[in-house]
Protein backbone atom coordinates (compact mmCIF):
# COMPACT_ATOMS: atom_id res chain seq x y z
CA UNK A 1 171.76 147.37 37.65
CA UNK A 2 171.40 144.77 40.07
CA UNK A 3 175.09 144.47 40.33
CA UNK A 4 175.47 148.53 41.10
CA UNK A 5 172.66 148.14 43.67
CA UNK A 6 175.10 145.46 45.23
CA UNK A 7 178.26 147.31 45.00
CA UNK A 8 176.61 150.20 46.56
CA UNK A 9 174.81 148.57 49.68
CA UNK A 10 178.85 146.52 50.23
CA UNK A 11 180.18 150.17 49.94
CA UNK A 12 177.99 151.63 52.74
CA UNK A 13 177.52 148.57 55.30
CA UNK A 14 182.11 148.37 54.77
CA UNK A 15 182.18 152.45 55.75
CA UNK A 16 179.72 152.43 58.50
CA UNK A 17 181.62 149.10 59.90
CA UNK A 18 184.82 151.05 59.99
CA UNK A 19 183.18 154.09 61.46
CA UNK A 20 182.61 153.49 64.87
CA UNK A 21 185.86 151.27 66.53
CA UNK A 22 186.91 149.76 69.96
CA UNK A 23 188.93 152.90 70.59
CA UNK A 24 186.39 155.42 69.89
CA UNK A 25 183.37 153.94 71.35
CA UNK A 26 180.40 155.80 73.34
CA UNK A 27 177.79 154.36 75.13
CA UNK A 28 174.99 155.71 77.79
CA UNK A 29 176.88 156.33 81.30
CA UNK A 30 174.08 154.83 83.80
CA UNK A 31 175.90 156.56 86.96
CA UNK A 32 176.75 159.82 84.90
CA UNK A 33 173.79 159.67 82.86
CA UNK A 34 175.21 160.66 79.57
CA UNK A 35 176.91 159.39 76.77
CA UNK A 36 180.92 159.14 77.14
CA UNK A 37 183.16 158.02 75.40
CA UNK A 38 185.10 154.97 77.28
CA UNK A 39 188.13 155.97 79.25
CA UNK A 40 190.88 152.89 78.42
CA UNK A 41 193.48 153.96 80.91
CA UNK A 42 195.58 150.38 80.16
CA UNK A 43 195.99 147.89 77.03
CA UNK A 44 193.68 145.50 77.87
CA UNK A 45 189.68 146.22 77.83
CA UNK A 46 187.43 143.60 79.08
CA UNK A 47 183.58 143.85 77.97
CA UNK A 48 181.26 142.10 80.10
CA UNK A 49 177.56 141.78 78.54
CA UNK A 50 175.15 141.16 81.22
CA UNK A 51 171.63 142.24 81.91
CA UNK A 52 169.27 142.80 84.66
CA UNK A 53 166.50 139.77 83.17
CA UNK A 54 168.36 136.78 81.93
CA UNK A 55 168.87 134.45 84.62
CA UNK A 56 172.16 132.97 83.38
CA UNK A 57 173.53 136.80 84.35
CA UNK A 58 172.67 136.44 87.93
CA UNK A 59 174.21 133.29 88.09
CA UNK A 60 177.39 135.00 87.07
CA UNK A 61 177.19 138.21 88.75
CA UNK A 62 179.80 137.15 91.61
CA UNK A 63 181.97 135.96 88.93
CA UNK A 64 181.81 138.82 87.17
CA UNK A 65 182.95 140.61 90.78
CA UNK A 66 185.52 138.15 91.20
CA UNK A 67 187.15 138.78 87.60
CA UNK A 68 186.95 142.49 88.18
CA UNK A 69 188.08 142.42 91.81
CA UNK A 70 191.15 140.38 90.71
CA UNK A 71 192.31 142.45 87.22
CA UNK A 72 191.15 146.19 87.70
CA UNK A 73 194.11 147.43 88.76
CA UNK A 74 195.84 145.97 85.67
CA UNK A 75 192.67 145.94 82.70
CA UNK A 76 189.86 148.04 81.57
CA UNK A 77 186.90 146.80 82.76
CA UNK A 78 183.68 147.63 80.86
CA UNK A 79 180.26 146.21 82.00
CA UNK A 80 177.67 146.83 79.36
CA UNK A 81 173.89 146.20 79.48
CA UNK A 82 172.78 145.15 75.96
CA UNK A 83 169.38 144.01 76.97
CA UNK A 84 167.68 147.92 76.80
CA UNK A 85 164.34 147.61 75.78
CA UNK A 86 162.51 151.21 76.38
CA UNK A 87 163.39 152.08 80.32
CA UNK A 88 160.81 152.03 82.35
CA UNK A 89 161.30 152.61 86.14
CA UNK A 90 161.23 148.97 87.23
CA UNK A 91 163.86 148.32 84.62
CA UNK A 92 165.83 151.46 85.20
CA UNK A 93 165.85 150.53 88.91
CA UNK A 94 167.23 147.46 88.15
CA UNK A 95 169.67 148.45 86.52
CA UNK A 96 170.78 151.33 88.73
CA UNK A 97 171.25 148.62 91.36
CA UNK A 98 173.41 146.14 89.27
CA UNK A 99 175.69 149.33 88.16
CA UNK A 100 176.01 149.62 91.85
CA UNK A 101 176.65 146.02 92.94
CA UNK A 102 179.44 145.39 89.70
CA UNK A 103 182.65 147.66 90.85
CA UNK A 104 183.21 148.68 87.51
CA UNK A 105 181.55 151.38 84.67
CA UNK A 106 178.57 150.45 84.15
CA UNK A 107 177.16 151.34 80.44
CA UNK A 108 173.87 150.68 78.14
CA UNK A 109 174.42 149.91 74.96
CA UNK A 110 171.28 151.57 73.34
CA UNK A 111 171.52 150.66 69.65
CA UNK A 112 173.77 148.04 70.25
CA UNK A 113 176.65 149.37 68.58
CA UNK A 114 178.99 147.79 71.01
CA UNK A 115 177.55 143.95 70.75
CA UNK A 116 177.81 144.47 67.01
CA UNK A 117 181.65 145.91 67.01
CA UNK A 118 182.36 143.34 69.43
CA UNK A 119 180.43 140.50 67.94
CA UNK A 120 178.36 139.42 71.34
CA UNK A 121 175.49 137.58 70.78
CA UNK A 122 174.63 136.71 74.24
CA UNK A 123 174.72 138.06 78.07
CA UNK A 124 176.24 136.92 79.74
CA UNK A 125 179.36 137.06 77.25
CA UNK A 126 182.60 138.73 77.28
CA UNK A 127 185.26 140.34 74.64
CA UNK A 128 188.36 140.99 75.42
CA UNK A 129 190.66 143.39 73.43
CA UNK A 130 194.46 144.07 73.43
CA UNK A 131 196.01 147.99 72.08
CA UNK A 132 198.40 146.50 69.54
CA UNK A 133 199.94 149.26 67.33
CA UNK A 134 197.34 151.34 68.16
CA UNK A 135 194.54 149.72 67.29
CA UNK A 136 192.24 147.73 69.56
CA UNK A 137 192.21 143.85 68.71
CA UNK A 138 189.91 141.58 70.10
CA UNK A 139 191.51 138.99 71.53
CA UNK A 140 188.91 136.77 72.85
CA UNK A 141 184.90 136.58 72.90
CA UNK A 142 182.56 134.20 74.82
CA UNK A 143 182.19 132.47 77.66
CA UNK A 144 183.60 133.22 81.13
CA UNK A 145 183.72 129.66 81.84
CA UNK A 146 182.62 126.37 81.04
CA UNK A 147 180.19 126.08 83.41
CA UNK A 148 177.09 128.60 83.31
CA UNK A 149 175.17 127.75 85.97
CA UNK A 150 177.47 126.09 89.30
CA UNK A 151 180.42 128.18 89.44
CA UNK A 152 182.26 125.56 91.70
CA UNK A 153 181.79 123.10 88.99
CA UNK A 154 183.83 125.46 86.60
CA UNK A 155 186.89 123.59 85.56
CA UNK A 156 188.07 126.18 82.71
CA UNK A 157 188.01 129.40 83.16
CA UNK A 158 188.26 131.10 80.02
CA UNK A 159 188.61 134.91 80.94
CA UNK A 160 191.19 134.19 83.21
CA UNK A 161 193.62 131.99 81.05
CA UNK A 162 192.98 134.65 78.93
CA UNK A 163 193.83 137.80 81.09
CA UNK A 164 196.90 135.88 82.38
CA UNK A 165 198.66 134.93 79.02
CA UNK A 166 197.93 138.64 77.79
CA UNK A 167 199.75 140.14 80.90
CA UNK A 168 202.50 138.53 80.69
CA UNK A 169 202.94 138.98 77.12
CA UNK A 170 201.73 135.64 76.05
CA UNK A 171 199.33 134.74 73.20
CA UNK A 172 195.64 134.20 73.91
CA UNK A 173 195.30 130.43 74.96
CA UNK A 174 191.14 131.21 73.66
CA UNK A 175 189.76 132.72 71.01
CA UNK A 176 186.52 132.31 70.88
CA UNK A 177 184.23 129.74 73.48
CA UNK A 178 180.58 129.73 72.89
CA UNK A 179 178.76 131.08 75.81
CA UNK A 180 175.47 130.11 77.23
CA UNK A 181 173.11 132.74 77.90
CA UNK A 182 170.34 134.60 76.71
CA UNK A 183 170.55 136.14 73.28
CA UNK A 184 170.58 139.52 73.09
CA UNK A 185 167.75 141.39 70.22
């Protein structure tokens, strides 16, 4: 009995895994105020987890400009806002303004069904996936660059090496660098 209990509860959590993908993800639209589904226009998506409350995020914000200034014409670039406790209008004024300061979508992740696909665990924190075949692999998740607090005293930066080798056709040089950050709930 115990064993059919198992097999059942593997069963569901292995469907509802493979129900919701990179390709066919939706998320709350903070400047269209809806749910969409992502537009990926090239074959390379870059997910940037930040928030409005963890400090580590504001320390990155420019960064995060920098990175989107540099690749949007050639990437995707998705910022999403996994820290969304119930909005209230300080929050959702906060937010509002860091949708408009990031030149890029700007998207709350409600029931955090992208930091789970995408396996973030903290903001700020990035994934970045490649359209191989069609079908969306991630390529890379964590840290921006080694150095979460000066950004001057950054020596690697990780979603850069990363963006580079995958435009040219090169393997990822990262796969995975733990960021610092506040975890997301």
């Amino acid at each position: 009995m115990k064993l059919l209990s198992l097999l059942t509860i593997i069963t569901f959590f292995s469907f509802y895994s493979q129900a919701q993908t990179i390709g066919d993800l939706s998320l709350w639209d903070v400047q269209k105020e809806d749910i969409v589904t992502l537009n990926k226009k090239h074959d390379i998506s870059v997910f940037v987890f930040t928030s409005t409350d963890c400090p580590y995020d504001q320390l990155y914000e420019t960064r995060i400009q920098e990175l989107i200034d540099q690749y949007q014409s050639k990437v995707n670039f998705f910022i999403v806002n996994a820290h969304t406790p119930r909005q209230n209008k300080e929050n959702s004024k906060d937010t509002k303004a860091q949708a408009k300061r990031l030149d890029a979508p700007y998207y709350l992740d409600l029931d955090h069904t992208a930091k789970q696909i995408l396996g973030i665990q903290k903001s700020p924190e990035i994934a970045i996936a490649k359209l191989d075949k069609g079908k969306w692999d991630i390529v890379y998740r964590g840290a921006i660059d080694d150095s979460p607090q000066v950004a001057d005293d950054a020596t690697v930066n990780y979603a850069q090496a990363v963006l580079n080798n995958l435009l040219q056709n090169k393997p990822a040089p990262h796969s995975y660098e733990r960021a610092a950050g506040c975890r997301i709930r």
